[in-house]
PDB file of N, CA and C in Angstrom:
ATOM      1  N   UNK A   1     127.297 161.237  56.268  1.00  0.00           N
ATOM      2  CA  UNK A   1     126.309 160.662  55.390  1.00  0.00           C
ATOM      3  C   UNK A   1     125.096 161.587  55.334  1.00  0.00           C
ATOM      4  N   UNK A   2     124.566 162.286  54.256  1.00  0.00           N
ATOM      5  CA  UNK A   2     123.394 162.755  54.043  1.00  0.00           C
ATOM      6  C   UNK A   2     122.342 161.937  54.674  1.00  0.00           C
ATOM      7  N   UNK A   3     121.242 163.104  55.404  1.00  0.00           N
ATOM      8  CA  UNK A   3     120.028 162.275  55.837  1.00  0.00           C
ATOM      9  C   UNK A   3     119.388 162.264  54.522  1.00  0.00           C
ATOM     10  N   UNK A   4     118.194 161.270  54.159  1.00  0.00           N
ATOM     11  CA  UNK A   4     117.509 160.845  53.731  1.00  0.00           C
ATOM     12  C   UNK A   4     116.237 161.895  53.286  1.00  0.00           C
ATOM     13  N   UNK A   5     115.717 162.209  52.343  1.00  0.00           N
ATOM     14  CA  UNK A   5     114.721 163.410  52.320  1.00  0.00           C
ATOM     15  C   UNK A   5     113.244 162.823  53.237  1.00  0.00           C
ATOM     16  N   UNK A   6     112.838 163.580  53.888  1.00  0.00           N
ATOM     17  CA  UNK A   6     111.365 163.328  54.670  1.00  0.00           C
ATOM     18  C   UNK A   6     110.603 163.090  53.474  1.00  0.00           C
ATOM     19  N   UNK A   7     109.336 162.935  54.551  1.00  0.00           N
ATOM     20  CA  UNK A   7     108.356 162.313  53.191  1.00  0.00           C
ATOM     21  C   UNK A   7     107.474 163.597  53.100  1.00  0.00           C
ATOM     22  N   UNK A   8     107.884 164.419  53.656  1.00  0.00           N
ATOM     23  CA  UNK A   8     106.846 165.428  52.520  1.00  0.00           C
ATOM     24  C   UNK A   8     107.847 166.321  51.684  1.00  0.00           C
ATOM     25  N   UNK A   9     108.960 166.193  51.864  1.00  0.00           N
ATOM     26  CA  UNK A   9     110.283 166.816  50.958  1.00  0.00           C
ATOM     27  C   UNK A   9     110.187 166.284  49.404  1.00  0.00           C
ATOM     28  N   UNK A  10     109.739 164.597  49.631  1.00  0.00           N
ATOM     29  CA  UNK A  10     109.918 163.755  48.521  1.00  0.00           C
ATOM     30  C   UNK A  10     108.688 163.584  47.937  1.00  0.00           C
ATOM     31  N   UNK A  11     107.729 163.611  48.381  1.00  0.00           N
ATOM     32  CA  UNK A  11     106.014 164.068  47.744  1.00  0.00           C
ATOM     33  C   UNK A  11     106.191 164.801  46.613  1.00  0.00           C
ATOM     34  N   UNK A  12     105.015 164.464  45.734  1.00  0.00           N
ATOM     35  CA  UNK A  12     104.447 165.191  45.094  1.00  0.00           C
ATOM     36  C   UNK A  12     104.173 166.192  45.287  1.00  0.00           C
ATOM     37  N   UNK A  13     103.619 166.382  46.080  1.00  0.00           N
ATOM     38  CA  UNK A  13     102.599 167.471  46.845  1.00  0.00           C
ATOM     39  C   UNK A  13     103.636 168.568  47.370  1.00  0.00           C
ATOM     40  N   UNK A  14     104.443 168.307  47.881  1.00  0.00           N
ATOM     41  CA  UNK A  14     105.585 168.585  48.070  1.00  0.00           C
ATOM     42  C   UNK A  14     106.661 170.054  47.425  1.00  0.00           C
ATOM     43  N   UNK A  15     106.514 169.238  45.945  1.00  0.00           N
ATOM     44  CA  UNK A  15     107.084 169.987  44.438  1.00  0.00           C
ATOM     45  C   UNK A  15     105.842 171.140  43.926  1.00  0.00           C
ATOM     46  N   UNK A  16     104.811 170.847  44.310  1.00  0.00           N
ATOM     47  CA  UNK A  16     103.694 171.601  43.826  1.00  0.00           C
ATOM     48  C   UNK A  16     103.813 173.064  44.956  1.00  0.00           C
ATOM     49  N   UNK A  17     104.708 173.004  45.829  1.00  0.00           N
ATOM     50  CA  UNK A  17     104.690 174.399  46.237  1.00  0.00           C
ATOM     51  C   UNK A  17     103.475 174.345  47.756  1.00  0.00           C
ATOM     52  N   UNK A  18     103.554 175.329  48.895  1.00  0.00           N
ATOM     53  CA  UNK A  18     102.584 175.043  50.020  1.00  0.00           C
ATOM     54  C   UNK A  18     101.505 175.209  50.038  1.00  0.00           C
ATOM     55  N   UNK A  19     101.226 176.098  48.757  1.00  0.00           N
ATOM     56  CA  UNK A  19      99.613 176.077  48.662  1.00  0.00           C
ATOM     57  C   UNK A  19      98.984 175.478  47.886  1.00  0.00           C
ATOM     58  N   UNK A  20      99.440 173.950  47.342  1.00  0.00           N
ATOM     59  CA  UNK A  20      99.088 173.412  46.578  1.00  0.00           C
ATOM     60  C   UNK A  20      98.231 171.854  47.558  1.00  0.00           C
ATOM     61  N   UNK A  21      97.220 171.963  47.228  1.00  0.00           N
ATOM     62  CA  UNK A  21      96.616 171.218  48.122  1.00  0.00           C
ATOM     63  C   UNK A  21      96.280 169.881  46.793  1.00  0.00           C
ATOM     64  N   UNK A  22      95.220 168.681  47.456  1.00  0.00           N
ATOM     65  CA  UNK A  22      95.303 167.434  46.158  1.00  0.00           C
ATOM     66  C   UNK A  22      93.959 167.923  45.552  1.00  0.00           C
ATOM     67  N   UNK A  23      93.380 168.630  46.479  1.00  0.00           N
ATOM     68  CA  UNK A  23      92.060 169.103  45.312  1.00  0.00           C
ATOM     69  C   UNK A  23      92.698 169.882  44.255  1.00  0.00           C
ATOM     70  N   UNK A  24      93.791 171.249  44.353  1.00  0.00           N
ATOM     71  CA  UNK A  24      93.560 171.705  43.196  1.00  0.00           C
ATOM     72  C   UNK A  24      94.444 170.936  42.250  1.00  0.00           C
ATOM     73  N   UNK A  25      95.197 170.151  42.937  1.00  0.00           N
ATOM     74  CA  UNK A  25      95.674 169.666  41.593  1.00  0.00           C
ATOM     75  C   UNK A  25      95.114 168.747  41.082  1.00  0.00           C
ATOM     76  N   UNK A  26      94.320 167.973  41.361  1.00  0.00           N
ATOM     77  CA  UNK A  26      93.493 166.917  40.660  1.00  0.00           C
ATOM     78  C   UNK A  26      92.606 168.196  39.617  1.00  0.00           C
ATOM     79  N   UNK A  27      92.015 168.990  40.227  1.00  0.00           N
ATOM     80  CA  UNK A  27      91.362 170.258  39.226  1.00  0.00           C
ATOM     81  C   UNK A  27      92.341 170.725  38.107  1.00  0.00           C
ATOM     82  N   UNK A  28      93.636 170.882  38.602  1.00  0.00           N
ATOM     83  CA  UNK A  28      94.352 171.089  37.053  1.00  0.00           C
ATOM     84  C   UNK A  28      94.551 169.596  36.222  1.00  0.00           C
ATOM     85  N   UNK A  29      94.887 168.908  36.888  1.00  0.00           N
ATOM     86  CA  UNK A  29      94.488 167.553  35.921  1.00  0.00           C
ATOM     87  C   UNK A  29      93.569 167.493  35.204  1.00  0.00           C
ATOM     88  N   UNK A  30      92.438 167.286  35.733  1.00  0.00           N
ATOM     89  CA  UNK A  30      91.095 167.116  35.115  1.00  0.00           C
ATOM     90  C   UNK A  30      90.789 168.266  33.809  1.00  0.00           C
ATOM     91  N   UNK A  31      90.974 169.480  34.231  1.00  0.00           N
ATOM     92  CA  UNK A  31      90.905 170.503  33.576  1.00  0.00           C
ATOM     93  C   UNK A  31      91.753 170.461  32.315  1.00  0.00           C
ATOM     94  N   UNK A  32      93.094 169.503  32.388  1.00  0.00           N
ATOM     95  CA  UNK A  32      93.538 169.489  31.209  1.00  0.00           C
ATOM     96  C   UNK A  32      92.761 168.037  30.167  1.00  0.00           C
ATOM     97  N   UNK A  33      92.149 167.594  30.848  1.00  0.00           N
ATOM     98  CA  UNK A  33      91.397 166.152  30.024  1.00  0.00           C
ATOM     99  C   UNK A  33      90.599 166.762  28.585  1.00  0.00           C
ATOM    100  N   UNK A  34      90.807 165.792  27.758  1.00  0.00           N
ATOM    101  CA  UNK A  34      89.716 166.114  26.675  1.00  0.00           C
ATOM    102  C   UNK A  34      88.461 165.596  27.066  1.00  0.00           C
ATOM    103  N   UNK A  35      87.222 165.822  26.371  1.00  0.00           N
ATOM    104  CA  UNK A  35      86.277 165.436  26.404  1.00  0.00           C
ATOM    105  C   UNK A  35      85.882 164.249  26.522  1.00  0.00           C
ATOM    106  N   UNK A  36      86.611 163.479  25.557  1.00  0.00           N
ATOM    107  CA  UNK A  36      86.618 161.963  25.025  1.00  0.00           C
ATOM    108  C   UNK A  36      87.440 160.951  26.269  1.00  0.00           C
ATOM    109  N   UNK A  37      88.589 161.640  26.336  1.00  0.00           N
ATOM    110  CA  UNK A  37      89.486 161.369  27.968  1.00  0.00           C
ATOM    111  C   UNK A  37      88.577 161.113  28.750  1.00  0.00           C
ATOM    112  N   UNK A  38      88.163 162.068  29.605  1.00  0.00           N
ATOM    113  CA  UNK A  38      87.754 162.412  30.526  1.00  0.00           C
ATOM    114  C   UNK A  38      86.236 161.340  30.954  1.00  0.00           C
ATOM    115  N   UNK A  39      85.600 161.325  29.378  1.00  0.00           N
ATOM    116  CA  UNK A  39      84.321 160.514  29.463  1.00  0.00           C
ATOM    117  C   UNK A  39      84.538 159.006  29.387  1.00  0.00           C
ATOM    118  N   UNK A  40      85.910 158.700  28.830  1.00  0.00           N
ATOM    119  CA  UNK A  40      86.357 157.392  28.724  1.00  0.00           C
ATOM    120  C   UNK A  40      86.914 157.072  30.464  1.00  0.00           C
ATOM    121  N   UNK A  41      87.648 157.714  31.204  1.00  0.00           N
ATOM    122  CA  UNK A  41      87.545 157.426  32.476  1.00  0.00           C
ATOM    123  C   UNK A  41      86.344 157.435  33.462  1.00  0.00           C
ATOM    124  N   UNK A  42      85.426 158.580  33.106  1.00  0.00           N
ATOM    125  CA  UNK A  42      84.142 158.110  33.966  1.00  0.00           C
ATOM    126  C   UNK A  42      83.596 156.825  33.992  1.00  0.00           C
ATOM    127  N   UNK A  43      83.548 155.857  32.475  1.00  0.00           N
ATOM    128  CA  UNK A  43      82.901 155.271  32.274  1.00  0.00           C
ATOM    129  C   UNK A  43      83.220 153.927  32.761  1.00  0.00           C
ATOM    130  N   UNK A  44      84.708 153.642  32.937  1.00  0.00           N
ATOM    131  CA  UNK A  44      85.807 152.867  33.757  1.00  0.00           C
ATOM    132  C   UNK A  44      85.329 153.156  35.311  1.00  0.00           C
ATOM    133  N   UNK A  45      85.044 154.221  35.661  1.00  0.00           N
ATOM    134  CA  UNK A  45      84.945 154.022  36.985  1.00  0.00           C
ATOM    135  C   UNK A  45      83.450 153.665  37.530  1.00  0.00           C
ATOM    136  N   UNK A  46      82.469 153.779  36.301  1.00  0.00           N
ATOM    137  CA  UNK A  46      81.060 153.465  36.484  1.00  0.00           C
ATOM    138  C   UNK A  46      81.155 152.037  36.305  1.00  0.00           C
ATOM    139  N   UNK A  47      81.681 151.416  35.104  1.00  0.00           N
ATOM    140  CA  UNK A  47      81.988 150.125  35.457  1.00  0.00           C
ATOM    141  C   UNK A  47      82.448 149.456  36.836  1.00  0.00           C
ATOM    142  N   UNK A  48      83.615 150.183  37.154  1.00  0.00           N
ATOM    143  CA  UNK A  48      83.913 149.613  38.553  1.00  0.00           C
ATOM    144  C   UNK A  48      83.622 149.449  39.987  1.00  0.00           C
ATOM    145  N   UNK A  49      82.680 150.613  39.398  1.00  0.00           N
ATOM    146  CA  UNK A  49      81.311 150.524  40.750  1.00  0.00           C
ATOM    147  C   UNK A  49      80.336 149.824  40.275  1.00  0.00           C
ATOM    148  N   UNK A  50      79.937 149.611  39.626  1.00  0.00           N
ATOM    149  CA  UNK A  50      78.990 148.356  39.665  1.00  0.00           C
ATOM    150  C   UNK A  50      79.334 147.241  39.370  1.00  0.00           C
ATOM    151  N   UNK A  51      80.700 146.813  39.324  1.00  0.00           N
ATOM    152  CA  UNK A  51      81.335 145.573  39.901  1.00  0.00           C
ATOM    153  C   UNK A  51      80.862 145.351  41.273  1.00  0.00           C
ATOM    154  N   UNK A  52      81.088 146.258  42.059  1.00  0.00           N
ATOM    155  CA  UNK A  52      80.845 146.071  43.721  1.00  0.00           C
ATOM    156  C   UNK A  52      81.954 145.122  43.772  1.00  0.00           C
ATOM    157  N   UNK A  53      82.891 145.298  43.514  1.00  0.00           N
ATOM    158  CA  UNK A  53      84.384 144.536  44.271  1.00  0.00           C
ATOM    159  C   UNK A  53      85.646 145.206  45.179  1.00  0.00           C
ATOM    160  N   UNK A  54      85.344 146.819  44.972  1.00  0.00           N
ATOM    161  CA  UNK A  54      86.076 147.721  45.801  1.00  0.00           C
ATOM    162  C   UNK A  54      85.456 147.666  47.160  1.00  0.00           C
ATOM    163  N   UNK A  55      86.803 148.181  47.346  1.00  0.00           N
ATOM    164  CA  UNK A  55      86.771 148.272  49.418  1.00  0.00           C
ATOM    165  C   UNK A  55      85.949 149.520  49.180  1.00  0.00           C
ATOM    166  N   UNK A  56      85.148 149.755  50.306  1.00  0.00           N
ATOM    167  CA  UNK A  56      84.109 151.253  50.439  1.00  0.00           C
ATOM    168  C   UNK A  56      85.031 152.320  50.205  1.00  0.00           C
ATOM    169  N   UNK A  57      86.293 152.764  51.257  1.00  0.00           N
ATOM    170  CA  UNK A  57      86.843 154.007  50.930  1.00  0.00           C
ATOM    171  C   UNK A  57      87.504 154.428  49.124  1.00  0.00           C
ATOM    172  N   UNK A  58      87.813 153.071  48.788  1.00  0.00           N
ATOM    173  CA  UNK A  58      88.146 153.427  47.345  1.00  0.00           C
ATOM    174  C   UNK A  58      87.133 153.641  46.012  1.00  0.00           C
ATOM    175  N   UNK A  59      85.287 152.900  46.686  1.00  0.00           N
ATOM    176  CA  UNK A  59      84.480 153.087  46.325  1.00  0.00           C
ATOM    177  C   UNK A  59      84.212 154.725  46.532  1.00  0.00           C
ATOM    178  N   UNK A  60      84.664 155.525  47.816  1.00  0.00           N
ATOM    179  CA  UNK A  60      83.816 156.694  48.021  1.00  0.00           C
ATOM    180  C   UNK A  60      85.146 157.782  47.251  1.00  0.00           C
ATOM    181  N   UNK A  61      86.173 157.579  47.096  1.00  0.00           N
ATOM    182  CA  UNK A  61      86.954 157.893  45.943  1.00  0.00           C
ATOM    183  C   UNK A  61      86.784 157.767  44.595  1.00  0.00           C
ATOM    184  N   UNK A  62      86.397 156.957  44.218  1.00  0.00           N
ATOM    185  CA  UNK A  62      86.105 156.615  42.704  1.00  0.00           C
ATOM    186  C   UNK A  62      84.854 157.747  42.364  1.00  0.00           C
ATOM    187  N   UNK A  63      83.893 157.424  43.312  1.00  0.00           N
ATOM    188  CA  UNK A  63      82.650 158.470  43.281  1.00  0.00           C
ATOM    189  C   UNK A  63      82.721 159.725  42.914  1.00  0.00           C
ATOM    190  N   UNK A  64      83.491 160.331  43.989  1.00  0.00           N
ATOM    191  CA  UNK A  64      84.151 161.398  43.958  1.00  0.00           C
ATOM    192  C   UNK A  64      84.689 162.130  42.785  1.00  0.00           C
ATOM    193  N   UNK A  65      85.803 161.307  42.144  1.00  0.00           N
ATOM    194  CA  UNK A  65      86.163 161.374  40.822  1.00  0.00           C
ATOM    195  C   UNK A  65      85.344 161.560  39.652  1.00  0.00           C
ATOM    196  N   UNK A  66      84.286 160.195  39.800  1.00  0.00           N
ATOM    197  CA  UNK A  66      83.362 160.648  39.042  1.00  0.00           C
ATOM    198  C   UNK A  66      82.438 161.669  38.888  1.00  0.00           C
ATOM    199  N   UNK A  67      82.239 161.987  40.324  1.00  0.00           N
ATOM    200  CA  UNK A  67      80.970 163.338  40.190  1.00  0.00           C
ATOM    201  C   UNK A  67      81.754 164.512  39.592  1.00  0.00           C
ATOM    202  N   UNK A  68      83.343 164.529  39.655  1.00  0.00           N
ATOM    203  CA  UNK A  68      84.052 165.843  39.330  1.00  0.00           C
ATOM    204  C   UNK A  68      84.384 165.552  37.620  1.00  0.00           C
ATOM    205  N   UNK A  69      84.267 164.650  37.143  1.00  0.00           N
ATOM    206  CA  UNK A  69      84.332 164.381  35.864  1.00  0.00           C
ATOM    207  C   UNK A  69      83.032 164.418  34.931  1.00  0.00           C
ATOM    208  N   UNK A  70      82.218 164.310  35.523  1.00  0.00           N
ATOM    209  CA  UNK A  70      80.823 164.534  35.149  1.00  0.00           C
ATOM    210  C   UNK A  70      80.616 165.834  34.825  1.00  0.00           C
ATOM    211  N   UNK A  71      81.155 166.821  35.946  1.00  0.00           N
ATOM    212  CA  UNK A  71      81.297 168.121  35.891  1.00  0.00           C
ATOM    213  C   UNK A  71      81.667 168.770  35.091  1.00  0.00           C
ATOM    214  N   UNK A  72      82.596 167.693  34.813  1.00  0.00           N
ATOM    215  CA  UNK A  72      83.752 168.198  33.519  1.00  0.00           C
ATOM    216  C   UNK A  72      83.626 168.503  32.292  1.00  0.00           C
ATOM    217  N   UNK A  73      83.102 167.129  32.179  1.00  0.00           N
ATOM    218  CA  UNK A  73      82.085 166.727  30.758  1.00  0.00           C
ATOM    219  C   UNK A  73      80.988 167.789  30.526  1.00  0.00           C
ATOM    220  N   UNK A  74      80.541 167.831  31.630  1.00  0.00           N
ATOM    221  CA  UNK A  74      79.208 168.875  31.253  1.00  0.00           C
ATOM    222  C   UNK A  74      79.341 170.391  30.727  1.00  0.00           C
ATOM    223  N   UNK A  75      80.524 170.687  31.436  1.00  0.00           N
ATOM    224  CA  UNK A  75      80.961 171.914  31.203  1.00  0.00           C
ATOM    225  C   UNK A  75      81.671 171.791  29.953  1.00  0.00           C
ATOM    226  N   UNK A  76      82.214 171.110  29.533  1.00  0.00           N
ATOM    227  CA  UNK A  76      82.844 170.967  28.211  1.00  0.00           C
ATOM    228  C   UNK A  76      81.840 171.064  26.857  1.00  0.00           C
ATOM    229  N   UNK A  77      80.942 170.326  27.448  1.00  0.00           N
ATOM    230  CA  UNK A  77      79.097 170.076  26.293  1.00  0.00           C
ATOM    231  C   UNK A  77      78.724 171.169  26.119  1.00  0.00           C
ATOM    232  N   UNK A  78      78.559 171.844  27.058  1.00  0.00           N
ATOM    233  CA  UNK A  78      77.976 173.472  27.261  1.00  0.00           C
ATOM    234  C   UNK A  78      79.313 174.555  26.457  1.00  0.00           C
ATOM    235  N   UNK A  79      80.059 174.005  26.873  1.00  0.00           N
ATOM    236  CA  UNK A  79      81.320 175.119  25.746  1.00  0.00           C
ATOM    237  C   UNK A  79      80.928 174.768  24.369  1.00  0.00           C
ATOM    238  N   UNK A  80      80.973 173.638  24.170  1.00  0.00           N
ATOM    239  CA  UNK A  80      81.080 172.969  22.404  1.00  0.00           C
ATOM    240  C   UNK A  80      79.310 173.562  21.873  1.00  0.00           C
ATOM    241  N   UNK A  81      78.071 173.354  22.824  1.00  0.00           N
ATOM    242  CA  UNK A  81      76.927 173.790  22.423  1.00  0.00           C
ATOM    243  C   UNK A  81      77.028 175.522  22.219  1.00  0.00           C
ATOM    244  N   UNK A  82      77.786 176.214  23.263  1.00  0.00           N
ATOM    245  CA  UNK A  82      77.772 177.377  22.474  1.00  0.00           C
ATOM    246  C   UNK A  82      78.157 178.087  21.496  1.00  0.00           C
ATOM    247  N   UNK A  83      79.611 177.377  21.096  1.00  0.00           N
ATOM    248  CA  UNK A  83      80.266 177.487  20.355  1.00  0.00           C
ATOM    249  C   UNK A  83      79.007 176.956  18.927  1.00  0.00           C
ATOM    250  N   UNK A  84      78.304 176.008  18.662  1.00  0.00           N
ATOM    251  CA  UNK A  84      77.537 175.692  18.016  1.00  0.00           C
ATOM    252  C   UNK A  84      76.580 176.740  17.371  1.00  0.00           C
ATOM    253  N   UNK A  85      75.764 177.184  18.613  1.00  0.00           N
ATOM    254  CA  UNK A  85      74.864 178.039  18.167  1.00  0.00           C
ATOM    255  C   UNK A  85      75.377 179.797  18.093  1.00  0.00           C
ATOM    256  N   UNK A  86      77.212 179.495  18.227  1.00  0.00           N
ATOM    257  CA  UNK A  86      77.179 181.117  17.857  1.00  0.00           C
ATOM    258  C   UNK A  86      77.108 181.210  16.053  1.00  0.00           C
ATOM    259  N   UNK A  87      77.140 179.892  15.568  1.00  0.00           N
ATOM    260  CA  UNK A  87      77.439 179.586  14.064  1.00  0.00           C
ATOM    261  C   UNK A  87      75.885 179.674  13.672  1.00  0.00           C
ATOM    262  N   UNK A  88      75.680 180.833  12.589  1.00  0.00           N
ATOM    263  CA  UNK A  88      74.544 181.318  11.869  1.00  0.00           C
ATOM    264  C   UNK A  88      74.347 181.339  10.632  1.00  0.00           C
ATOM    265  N   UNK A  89      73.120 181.340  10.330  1.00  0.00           N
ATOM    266  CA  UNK A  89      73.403 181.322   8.864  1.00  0.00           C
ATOM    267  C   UNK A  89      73.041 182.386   7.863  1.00  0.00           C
ATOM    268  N   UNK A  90      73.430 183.443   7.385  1.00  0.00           N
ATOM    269  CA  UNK A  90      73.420 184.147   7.035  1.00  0.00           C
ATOM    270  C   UNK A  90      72.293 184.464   5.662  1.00  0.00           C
ATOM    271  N   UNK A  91      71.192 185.525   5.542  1.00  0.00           N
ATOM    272  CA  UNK A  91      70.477 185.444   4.485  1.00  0.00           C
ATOM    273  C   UNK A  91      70.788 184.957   3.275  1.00  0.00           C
ATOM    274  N   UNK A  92      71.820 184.804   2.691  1.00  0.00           N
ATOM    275  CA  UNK A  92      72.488 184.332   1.360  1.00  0.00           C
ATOM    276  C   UNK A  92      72.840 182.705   1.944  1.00  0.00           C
ATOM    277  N   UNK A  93      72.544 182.152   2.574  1.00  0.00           N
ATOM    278  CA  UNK A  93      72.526 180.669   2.795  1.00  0.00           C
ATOM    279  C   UNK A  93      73.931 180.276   3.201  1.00  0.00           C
ATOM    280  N   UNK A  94      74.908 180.966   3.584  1.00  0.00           N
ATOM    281  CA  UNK A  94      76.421 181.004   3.689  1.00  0.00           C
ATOM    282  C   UNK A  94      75.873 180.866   5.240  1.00  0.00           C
ATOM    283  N   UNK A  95      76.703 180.335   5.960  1.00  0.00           N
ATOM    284  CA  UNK A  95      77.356 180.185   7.323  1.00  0.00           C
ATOM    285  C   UNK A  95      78.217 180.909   7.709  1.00  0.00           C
ATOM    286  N   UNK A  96      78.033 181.822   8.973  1.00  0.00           N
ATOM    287  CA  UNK A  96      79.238 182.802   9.511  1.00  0.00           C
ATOM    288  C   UNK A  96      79.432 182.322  11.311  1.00  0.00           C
ATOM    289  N   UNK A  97      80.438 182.981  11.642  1.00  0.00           N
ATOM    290  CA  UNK A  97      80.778 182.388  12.929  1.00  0.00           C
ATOM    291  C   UNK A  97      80.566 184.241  13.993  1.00  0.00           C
ATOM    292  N   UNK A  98      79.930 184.168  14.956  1.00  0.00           N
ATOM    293  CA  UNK A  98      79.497 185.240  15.665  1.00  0.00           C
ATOM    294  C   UNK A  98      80.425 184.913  17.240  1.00  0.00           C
ATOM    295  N   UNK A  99      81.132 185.685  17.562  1.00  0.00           N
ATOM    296  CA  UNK A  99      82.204 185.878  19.046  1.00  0.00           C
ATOM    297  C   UNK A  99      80.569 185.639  19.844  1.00  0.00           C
ATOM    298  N   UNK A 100      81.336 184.335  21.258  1.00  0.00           N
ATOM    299  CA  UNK A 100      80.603 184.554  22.055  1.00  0.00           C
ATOM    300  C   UNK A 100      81.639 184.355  23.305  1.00  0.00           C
ATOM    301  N   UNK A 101      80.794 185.043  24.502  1.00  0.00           N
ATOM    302  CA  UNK A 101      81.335 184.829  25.983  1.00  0.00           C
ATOM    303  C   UNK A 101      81.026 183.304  26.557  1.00  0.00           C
TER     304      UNK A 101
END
């Protein structure tokens, strides 16, 4: 009879290879969120902290989440604002788009 796979064989964490730890993959998660995503879950978890009905450790998780989604968001605002002001307007009143880093 085959043994049974261990539990870090059968993990997630597991399939992600040994140097895959839960920070970075929550970072590739997050990193794939849209803007709108991403701000629609913060706002779920701001709600749910000021429920005050979570146990503390899932409170200091949720937090967590949120401060890294905040991050997210912000950095996303700051892409879309530059992208904004690389758009100029050209002496003839036309709009052109200028490459930025």
């Amino acid at each position: 009879m085959p043994s049974s796979p261990s539990a870090s064989e059968s993990s997630p964490d597991a399939a992600r290879g040994p140097d895959a730890t839960p920070e970075t993959t929550a970072d590739a998660t997050l990193a794939a969120l849209s803007f709108e995503d991403a701000l629609g879950e913060l706002e779920r978890i701001v709600r749910g902290l000021e429920g005050g009905q979570q146990k503390l450790e899932d409170a200091i998780g949720a937090y967590e989440r949120g401060a890294a989604l905040r991050r997210h968001c912000e950095a996303k605002l700051s892409e879309a604002e530059a992208r904004v002001q690389a758009i100029v307007e050209r002496a003839d009143g036309a709009l052109s788009t200028q490459k930025f880093d």
